[in-house]
Protein backbone atom coordinates (compact mmCIF):
# COMPACT_ATOMS: atom_id res chain seq x y z
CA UNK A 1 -9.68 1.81 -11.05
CA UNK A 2 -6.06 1.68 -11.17
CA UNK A 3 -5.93 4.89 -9.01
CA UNK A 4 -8.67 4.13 -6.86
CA UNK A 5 -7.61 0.60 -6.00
CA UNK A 6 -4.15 0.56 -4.90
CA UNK A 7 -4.43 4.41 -4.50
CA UNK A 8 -1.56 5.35 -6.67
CA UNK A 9 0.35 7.78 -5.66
CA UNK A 10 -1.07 10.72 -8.14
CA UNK A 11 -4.46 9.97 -9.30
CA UNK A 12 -8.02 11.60 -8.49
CA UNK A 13 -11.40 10.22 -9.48
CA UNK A 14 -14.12 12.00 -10.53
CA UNK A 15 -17.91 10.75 -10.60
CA UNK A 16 -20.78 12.92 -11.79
CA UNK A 17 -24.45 11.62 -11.26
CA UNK A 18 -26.41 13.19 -13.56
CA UNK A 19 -30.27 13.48 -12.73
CA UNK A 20 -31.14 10.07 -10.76
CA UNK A 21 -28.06 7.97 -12.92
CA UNK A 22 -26.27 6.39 -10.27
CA UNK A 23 -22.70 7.11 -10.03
CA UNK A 24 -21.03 4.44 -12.63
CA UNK A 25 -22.73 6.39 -15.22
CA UNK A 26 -19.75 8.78 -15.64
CA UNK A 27 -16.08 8.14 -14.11
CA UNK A 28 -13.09 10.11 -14.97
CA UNK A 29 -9.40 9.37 -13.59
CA UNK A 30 -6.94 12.36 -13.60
CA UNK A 31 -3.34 10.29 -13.67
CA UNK A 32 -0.54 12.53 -12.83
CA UNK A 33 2.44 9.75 -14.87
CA UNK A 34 1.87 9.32 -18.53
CA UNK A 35 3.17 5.55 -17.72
CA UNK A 36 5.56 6.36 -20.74
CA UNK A 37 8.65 4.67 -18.72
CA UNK A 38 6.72 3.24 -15.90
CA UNK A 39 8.91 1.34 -13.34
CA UNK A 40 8.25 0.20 -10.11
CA UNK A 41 9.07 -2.98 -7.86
CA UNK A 42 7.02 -5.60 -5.83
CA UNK A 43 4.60 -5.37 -3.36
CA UNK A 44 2.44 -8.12 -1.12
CA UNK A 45 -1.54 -9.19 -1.65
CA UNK A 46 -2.28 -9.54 2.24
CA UNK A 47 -5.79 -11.83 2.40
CA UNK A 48 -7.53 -8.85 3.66
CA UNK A 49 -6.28 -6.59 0.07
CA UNK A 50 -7.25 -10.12 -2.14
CA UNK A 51 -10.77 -10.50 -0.93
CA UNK A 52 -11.29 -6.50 -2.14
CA UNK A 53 -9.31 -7.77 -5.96
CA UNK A 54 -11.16 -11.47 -6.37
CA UNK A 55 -14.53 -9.64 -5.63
CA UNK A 56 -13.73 -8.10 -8.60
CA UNK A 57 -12.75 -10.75 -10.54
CA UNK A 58 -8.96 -9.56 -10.59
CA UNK A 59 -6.61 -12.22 -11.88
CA UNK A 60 -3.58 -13.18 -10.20
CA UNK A 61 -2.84 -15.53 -13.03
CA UNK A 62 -2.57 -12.96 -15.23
CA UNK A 63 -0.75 -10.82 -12.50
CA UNK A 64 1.90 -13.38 -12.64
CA UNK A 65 1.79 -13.10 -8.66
CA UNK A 66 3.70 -15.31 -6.61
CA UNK A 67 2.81 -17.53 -3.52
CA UNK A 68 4.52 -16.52 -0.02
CA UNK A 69 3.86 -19.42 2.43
CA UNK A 70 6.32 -18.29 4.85
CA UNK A 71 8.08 -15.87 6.51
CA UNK A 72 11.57 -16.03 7.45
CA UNK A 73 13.73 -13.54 9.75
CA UNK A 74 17.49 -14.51 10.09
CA UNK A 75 20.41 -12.92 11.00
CA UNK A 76 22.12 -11.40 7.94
CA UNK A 77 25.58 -11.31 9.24
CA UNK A 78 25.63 -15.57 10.24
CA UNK A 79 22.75 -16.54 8.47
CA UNK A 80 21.13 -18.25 11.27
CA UNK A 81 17.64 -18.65 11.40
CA UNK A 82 15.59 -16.93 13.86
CA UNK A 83 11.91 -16.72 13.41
CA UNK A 84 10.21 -18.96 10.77
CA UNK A 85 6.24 -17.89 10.54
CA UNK A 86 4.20 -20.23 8.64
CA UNK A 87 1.69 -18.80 5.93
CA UNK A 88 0.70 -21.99 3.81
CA UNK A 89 -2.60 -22.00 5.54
CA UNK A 90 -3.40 -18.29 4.89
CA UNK A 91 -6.10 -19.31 2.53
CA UNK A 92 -7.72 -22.13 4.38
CA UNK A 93 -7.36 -19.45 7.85
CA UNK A 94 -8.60 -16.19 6.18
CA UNK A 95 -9.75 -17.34 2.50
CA UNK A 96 -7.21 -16.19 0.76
CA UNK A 97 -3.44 -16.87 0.39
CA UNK A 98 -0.78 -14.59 0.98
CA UNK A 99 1.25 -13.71 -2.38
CA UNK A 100 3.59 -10.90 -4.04
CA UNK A 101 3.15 -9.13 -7.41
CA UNK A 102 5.06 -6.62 -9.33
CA UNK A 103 3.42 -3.48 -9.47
CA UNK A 104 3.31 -3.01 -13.69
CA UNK A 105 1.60 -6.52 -13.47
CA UNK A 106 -0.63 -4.89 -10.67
CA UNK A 107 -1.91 -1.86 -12.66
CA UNK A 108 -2.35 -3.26 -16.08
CA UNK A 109 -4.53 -6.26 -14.56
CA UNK A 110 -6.82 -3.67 -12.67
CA UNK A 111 -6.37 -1.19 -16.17
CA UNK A 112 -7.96 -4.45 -17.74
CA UNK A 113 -10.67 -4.70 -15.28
CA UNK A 114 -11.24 -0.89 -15.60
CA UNK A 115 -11.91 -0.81 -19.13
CA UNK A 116 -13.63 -3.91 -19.84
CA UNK A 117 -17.24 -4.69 -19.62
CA UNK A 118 -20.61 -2.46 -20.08
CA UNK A 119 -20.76 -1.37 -16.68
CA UNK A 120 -17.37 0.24 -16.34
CA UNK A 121 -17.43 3.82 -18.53
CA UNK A 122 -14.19 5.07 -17.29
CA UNK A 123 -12.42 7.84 -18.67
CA UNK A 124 -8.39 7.32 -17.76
CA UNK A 125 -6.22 10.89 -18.29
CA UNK A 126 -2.91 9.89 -17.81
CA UNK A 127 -0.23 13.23 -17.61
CA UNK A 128 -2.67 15.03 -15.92
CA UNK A 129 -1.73 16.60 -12.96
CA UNK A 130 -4.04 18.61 -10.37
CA UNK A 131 -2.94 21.80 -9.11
CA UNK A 132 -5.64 22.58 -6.85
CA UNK A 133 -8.78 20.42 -5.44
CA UNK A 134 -11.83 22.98 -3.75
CA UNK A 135 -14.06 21.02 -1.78
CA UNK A 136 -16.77 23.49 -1.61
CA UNK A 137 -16.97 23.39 -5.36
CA UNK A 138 -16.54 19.84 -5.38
CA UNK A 139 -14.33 20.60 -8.02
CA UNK A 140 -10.20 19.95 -9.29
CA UNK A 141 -8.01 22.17 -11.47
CA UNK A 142 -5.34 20.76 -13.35
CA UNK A 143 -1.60 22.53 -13.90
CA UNK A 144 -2.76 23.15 -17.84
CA UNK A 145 -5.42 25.25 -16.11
CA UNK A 146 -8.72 23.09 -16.96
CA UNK A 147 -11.19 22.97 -14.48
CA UNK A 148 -13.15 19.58 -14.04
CA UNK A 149 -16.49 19.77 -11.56
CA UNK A 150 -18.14 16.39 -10.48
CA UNK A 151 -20.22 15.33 -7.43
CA UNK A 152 -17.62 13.13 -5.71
CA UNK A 153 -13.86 13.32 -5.97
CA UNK A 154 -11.67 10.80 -4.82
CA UNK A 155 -8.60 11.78 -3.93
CA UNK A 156 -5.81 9.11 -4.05
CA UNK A 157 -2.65 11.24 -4.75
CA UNK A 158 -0.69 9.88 -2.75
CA UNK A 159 1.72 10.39 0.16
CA UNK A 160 2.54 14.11 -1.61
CA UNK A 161 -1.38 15.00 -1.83
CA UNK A 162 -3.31 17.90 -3.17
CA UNK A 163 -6.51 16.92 -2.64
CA UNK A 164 -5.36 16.58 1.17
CA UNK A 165 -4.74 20.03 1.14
CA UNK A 166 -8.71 20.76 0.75
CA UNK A 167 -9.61 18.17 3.34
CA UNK A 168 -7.24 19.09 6.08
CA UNK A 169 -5.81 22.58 5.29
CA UNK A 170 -2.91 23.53 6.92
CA UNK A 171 -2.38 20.61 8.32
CA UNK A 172 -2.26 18.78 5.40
CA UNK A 173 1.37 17.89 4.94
CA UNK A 174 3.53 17.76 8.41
CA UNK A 175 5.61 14.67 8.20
CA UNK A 176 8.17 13.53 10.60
CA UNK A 177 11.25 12.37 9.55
CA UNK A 178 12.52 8.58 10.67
CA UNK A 179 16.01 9.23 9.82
CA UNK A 180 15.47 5.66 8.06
CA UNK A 181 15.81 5.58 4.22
CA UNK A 182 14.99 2.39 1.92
CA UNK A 183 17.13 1.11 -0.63
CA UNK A 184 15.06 -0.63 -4.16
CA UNK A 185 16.15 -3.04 -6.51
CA UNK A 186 14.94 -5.76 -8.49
CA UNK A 187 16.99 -8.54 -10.25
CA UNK A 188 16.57 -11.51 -12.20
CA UNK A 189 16.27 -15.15 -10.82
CA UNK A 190 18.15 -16.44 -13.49
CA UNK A 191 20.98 -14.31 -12.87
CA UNK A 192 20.68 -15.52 -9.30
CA UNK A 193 20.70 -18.54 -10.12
CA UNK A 194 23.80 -18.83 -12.61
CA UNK A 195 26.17 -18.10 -9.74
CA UNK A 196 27.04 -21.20 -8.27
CA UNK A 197 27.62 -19.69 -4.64
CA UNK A 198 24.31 -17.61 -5.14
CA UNK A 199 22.59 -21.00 -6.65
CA UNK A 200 22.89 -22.20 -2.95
CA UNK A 201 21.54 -19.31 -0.90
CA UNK A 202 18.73 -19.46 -3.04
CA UNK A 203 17.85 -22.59 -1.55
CA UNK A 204 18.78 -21.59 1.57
CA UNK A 205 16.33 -18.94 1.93
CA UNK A 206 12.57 -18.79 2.14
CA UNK A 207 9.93 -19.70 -0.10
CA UNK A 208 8.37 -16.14 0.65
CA UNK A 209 9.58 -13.60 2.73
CA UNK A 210 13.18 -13.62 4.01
CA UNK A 211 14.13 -10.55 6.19
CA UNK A 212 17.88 -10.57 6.84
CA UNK A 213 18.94 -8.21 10.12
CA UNK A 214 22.31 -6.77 10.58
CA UNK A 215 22.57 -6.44 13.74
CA UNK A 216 26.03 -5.16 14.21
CA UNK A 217 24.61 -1.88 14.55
CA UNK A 218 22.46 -1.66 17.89
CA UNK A 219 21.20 1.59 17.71
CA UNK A 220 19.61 1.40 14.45
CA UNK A 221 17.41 -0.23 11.77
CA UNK A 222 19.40 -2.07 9.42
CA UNK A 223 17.93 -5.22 7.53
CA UNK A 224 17.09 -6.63 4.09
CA UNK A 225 13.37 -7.73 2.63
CA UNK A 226 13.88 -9.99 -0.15
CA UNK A 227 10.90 -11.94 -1.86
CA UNK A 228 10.30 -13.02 -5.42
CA UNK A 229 7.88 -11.94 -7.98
CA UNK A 230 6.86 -12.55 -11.57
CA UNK A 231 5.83 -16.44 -11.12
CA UNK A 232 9.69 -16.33 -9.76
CA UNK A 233 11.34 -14.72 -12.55
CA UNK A 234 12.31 -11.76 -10.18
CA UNK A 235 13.70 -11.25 -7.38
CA UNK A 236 12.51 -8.18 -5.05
CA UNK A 237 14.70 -6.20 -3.01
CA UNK A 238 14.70 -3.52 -0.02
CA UNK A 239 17.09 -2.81 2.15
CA UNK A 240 16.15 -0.56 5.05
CA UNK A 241 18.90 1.68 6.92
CA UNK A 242 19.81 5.20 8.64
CA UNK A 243 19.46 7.64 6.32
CA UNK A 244 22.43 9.28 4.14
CA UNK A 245 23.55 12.41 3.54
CA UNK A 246 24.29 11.22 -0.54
CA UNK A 247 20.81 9.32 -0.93
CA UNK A 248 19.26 13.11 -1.96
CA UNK A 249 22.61 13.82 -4.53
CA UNK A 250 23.48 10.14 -6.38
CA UNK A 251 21.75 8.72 -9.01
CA UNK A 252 22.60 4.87 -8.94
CA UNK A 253 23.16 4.10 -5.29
CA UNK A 254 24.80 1.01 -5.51
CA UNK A 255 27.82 2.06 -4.00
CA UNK A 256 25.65 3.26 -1.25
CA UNK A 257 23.82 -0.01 -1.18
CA UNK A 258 27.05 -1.84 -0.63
CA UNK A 259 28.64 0.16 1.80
CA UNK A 260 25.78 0.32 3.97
CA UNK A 261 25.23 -3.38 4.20
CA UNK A 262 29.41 -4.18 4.35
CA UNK A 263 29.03 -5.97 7.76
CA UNK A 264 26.11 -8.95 6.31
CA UNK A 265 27.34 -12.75 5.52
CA UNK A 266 30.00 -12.42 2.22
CA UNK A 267 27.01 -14.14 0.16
CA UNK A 268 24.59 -11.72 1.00
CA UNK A 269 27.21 -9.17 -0.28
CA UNK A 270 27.55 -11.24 -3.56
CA UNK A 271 24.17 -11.30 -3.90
CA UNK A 272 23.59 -7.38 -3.65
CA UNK A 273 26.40 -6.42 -5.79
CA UNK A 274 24.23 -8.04 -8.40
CA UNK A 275 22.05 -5.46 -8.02
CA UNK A 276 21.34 -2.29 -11.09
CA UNK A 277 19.37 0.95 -10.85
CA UNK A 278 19.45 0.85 -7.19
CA UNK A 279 16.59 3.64 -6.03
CA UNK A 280 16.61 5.06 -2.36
CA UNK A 281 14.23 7.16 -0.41
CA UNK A 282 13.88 8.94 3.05
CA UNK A 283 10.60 7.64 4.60
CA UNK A 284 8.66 10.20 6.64
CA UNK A 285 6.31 9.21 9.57
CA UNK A 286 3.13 10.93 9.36
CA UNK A 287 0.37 10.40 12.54
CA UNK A 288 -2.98 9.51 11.61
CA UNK A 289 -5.22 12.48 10.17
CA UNK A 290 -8.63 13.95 12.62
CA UNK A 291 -10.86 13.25 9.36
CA UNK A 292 -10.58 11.84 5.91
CA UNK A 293 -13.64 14.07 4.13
CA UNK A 294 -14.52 17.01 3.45
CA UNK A 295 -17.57 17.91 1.47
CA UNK A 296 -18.18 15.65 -1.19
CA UNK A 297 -14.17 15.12 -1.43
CA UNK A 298 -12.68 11.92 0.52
CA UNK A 299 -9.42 10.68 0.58
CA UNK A 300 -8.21 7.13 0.24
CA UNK A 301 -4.46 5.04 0.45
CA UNK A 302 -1.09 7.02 1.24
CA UNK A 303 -3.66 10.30 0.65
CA UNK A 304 -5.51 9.59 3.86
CA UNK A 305 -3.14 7.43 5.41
CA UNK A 306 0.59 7.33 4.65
CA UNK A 307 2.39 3.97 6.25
CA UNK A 308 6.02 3.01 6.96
CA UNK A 309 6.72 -0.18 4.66
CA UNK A 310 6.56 -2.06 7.93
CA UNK A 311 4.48 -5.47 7.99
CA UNK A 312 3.35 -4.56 4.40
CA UNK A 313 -0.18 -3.35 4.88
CA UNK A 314 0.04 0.10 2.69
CA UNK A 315 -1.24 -1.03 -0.40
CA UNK A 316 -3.43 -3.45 1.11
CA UNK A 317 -5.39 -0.74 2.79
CA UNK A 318 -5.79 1.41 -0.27
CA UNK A 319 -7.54 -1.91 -1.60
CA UNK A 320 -9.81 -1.92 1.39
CA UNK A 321 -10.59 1.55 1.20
CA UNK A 322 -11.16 1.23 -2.41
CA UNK A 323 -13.44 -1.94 -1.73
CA UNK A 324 -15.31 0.18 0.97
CA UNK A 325 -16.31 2.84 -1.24
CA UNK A 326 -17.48 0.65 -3.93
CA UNK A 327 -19.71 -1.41 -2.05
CA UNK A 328 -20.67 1.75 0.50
CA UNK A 329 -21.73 3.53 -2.99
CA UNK A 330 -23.44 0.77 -4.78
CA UNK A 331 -26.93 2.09 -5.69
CA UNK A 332 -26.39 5.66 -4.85
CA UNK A 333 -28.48 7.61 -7.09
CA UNK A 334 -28.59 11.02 -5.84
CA UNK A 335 -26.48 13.64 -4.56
CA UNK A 336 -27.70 14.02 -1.40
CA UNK A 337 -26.64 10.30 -0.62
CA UNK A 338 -23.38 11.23 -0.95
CA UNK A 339 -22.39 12.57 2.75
CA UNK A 340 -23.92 10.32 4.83
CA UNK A 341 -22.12 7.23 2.96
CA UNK A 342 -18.71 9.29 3.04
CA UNK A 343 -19.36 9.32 7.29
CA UNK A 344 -19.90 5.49 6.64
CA UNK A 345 -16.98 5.00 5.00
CA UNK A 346 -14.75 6.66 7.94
CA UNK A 347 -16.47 5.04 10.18
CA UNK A 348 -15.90 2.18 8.71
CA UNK A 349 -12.18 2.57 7.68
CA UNK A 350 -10.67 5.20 9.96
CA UNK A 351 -9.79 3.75 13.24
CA UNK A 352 -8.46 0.05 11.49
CA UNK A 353 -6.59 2.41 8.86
CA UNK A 354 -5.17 4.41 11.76
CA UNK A 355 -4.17 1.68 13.94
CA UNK A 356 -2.52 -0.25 10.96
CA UNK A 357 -1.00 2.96 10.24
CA UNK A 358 0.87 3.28 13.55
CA UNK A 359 1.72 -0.26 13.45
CA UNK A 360 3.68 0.68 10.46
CA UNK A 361 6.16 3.06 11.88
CA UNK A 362 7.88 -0.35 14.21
CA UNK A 363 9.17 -3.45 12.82
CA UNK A 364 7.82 -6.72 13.51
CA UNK A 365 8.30 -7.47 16.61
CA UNK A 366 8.67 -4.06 18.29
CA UNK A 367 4.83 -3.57 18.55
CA UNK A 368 4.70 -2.54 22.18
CA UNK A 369 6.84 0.51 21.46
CA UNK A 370 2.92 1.66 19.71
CA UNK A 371 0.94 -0.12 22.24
CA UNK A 372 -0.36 2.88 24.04
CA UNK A 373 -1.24 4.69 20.93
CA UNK A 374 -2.93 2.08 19.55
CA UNK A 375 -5.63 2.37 22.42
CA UNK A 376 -6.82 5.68 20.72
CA UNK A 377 -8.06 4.32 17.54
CA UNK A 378 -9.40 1.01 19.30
CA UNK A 379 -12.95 0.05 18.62
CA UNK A 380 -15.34 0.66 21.25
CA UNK A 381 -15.75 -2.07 23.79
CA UNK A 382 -12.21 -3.46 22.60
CA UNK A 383 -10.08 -5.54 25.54
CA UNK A 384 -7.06 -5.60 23.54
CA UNK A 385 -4.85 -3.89 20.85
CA UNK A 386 -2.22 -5.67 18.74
CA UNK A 387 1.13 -6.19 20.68
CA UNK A 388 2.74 -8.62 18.61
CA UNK A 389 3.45 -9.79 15.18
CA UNK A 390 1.09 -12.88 15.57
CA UNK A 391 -1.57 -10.65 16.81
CA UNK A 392 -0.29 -7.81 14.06
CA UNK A 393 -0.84 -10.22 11.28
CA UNK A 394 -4.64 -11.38 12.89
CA UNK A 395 -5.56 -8.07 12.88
CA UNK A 396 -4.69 -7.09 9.43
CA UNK A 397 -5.32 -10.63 7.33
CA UNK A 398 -8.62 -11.36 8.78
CA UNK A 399 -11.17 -7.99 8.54
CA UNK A 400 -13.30 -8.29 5.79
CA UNK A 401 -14.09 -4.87 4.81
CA UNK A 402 -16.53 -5.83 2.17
CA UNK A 403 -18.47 -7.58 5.07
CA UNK A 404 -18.10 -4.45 7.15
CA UNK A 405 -19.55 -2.01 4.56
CA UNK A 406 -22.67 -4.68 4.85
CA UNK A 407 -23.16 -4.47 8.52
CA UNK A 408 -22.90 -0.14 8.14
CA UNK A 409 -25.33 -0.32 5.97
CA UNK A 410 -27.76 -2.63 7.89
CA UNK A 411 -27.37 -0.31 10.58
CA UNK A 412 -27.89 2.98 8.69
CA UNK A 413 -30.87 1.78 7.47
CA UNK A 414 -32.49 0.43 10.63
CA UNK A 415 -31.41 4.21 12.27
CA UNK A 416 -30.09 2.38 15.66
């Protein structure tokens, strides 16, 4: 579950049905990390991603997740306030409210849900990595050589994907570069906090999301995502930027980190010199794929549809894809079920994913510069594509995929 639900970035699932045993009777997970020295930073719950988790009875308590009732943008170099979005009434709008949560926190509450109770038999392999999926086989091969057959595989390996490989072929893996790369770091409130100077930023900035822009630079994307996680405890960090030629060679990037942002508000400075084990990575662009299936092998999350960390929606939609399948596969009980609900669950998920998935490659705000694009993956009938970040955040808070899967379904059955 773990893999399947926010799609991690290495995992596969297997499910056999043996006989007429529906397809809970035997799950495997193939987990490429051994979680030995797991690390990782924040991400958002969107109200579209929580209805998938609380359907499951995830707990955010336990999660530690934090509220994000607003969303600020402000310049980063004068610290004046620019846009100030108001999210307080996600939950009474779309049901659910908007919050953060650390990714640890993320996996071991779904590892809880995954192991516990009689109707969940799932076999986790952690430091197993695939070599090889064959979707005529229906079958995966890990690097140690062991082949694995089952009736479904899932493929959520991530943006690096084998199992995409046996979906798509050859035209599996042709990213784009953005020339944008994404500093990572997390740090402590308290540490915050203790710095008197610091002490009053803190209560300068949002309650949730505070995006700081440096705009001295015209011609490029420069600008800092900071919101808290752990019921507060920590503070989460990205700064976005044009890429480096040093981000491939150094190991601590701090220097980097503080070089790059030289030009924001001295406090902002302070603020990221706190920062340790600074991470950085080049983010590649890659256009939505012709098909997500192949066989009895589908893929799900950054597997089927890598995003730009724009507006926040990646994980999300590996929850929605993961909350498709599940409800799409609910009472299947023979293999020859199996294809028709996999063209149910692309027809269900492919076009949203897709246009959520170009949405990702602007910033907020910029969503005309897609606008045109976005008209390919529009649903039929549809007078209007998101062009904005009101209409952005609409789209992607209020679908209910769970509902969706229902109305598929319906239809299927009727055979309009």
């Amino acid at each position: 579950m773990s893999g399947a639900l926010q799609a991690r970035s290495t995992t596969q699932w297997m499910c056999r049905i043996p006989g007429q045993a529906t397809l809970t009777k035997s799950q495997a997970v193939f987990e490429k990390s051994s979680f030995a020295t797991e690390i990782g930073a924040a991400i958002v719950l969107a109200p579209n991603g929580s209805r998938v988790l609380s359907s499951l009875g995830f707990s955010y308590e336990r999660a530690r997740a934090c509220l994000l009732p607003e969303w600020l943008s402000a310049d980063g170099i004068t610290l004046e306030k620019s846009e100030l979005l108001d999210f307080s009434s996600c939950e009474e709008q779309y049901g659910f409210p908007f919050r953060s949560v650390h990714r640890i926190d993320f996996h071991n509450e779904l590892l809880r849900l995954a192991r516990e109770g009689k109707d969940n038999p799932v076999t986790i392999n952690l430091a197993s990595p695939t070599e090889r999926v064959d979707a005529e086989e229906c079958s995966l091969t890990l690097t140690n050589g062991m082949k694995h057959s089952a009736d479904l595989i899932i493929g959520a390996d991530g943006v690096r994907s084998v199992t995409r490989h046996a979906v798509l072929g050859p035209d599996a893996d042709k990213p784009s570069r953005t020339n944008v790369s994404t500093f990572r770091f997390l740090t402590s409130t308290e540490k915050l906090e203790a710095d008197p100077v610091l002490h009053d930023i803190v209560k300068w900035k949002s309650k949730g999301i505070t995006i700081l822009d440096d705009k001295s630079d015209k011609e490029h994307v420069r600008h800092i995502t900071w919101y808290p996680c752990r019921d507060g405890e920590v503070q989460n960090v990205t700064g976005n930027h044009p890429s480096r030629a040093d981000s491939q060679t150094q190991t601590d990037m701090k220097e980097s980190l503080l070089d790059e942002f030289k030009n924001v508000h001295p406090h902002v400075l302070r603020f990221l010199n706190l920062a340790e084990d600074v991470l950085c990575w080049n983010l590649q662009y890659y256009d939505p794929f012709p098909r997500w299936t192949c066989k009895r092998v589908v893929l799900i999350g950054d597997s089927a549809h890598p995003m730009l960390p724009f507006g926040g929606q990646g994980s999300n939609q590996a929850m929605e894809d993961a909350g498709a399948l599940g409800r799409l596969f609910a009472g299947v009980d023979s293999r020859d079920e199996i294809t028709p609900r996999l063209r149910l669950f692309e027809q269900v998920r492919r076009r949203r994913a897709s246009t959520i998935q170009l949405l990702s490659s602007t910033v907020v705000g910029r969503e005309k510069d897609v606008e045109s694009r976005l008209w390919e993956f529009a649903e039929p009938g549809a007078t209007k594509v998101p062009n904005n970040f009101s209409d952005r955040t609409e789209h992607a808070f209020s679908f209910d995929v769970l509902a969706e899967c229902d109305k598929a379904l319906r239809v299927a059955a009727s055979g309009e």
